[in-house]
Protein backbone atom coordinates (compact mmCIF):
# COMPACT_ATOMS: atom_id res chain seq x y z
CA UNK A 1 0.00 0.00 0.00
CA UNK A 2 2.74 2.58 0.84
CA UNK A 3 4.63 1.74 -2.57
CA UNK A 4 1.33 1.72 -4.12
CA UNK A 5 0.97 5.32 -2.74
CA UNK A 6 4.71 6.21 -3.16
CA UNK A 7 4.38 6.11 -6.83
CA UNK A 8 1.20 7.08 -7.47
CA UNK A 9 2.52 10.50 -6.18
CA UNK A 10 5.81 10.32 -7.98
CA UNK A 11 3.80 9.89 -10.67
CA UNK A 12 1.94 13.16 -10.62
CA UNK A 13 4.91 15.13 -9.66
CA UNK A 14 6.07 14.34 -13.20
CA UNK A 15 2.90 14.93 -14.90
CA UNK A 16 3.29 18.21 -13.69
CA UNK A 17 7.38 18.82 -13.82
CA UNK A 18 9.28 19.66 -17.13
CA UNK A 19 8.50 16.66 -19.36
CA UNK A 20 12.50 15.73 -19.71
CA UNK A 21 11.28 11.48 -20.32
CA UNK A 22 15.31 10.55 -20.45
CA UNK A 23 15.81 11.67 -16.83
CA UNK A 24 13.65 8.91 -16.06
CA UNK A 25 13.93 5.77 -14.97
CA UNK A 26 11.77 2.70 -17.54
CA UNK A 27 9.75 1.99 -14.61
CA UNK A 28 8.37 5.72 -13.88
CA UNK A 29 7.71 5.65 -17.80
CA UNK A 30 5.99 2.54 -17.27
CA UNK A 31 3.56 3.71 -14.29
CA UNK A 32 2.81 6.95 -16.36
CA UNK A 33 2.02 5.12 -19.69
CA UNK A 34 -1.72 6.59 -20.74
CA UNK A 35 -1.10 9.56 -18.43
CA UNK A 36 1.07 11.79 -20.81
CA UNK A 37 -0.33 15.06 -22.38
CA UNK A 38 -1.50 14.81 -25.63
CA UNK A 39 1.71 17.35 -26.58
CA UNK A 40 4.13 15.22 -25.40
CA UNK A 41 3.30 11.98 -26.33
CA UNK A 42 5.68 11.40 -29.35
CA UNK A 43 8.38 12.52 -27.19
CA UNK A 44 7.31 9.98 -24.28
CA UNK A 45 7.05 6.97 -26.97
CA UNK A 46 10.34 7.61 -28.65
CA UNK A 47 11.93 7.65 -25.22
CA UNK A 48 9.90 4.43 -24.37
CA UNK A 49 10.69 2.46 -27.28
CA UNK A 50 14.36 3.58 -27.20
CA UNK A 51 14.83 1.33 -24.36
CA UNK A 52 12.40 -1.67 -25.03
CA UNK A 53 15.69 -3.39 -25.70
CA UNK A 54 16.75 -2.60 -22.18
CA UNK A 55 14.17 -3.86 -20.09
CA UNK A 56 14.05 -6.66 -18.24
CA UNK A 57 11.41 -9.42 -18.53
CA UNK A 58 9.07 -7.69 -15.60
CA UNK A 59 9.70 -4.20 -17.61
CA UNK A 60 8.48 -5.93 -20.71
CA UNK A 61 5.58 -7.66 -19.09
CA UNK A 62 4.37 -4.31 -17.70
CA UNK A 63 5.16 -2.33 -20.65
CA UNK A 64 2.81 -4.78 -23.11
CA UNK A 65 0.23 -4.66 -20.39
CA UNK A 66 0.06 -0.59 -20.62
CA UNK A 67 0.72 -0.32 -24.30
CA UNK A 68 -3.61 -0.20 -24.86
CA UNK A 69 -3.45 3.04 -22.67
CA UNK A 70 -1.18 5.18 -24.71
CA UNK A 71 -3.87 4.68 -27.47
CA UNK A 72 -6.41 6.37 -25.54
């Protein structure tokens, strides 16, 4: 529950700071897939995809399961 709340709040404070996606670590991209401004998304998915290679197997898992939201 505290992790749960941890990042849901980390995850606002970036919705709202600079959008700067390569300061970031995969997993904060991860949590704040379908969350990025409509102005910023091509920037957010080029930073994404730059490091599918990257990820590890629990990355990948989470980043397939949140791919449907950045289509919204």
């Amino acid at each position: 529950m505290k992790k749960t709340l941890i990042l849901f709040l980390l995850m606002i404070s970036f919705l709202f700071a600079k959008e700067d996606y390569s300061e970031m670590s995969t997993q904060e991209l991860i949590a704040i897939m379908g969350y990025v401004k409509a102005e910023n998304k091509n920037k957010f998915v080029q930073e994404l995809k730059s490091r599918v290679s990257t990820m590890s197997e629990n990355e990948k898992k989470s980043y397939e399961n949140n791919l449907p939201k950045l289509n919204k």
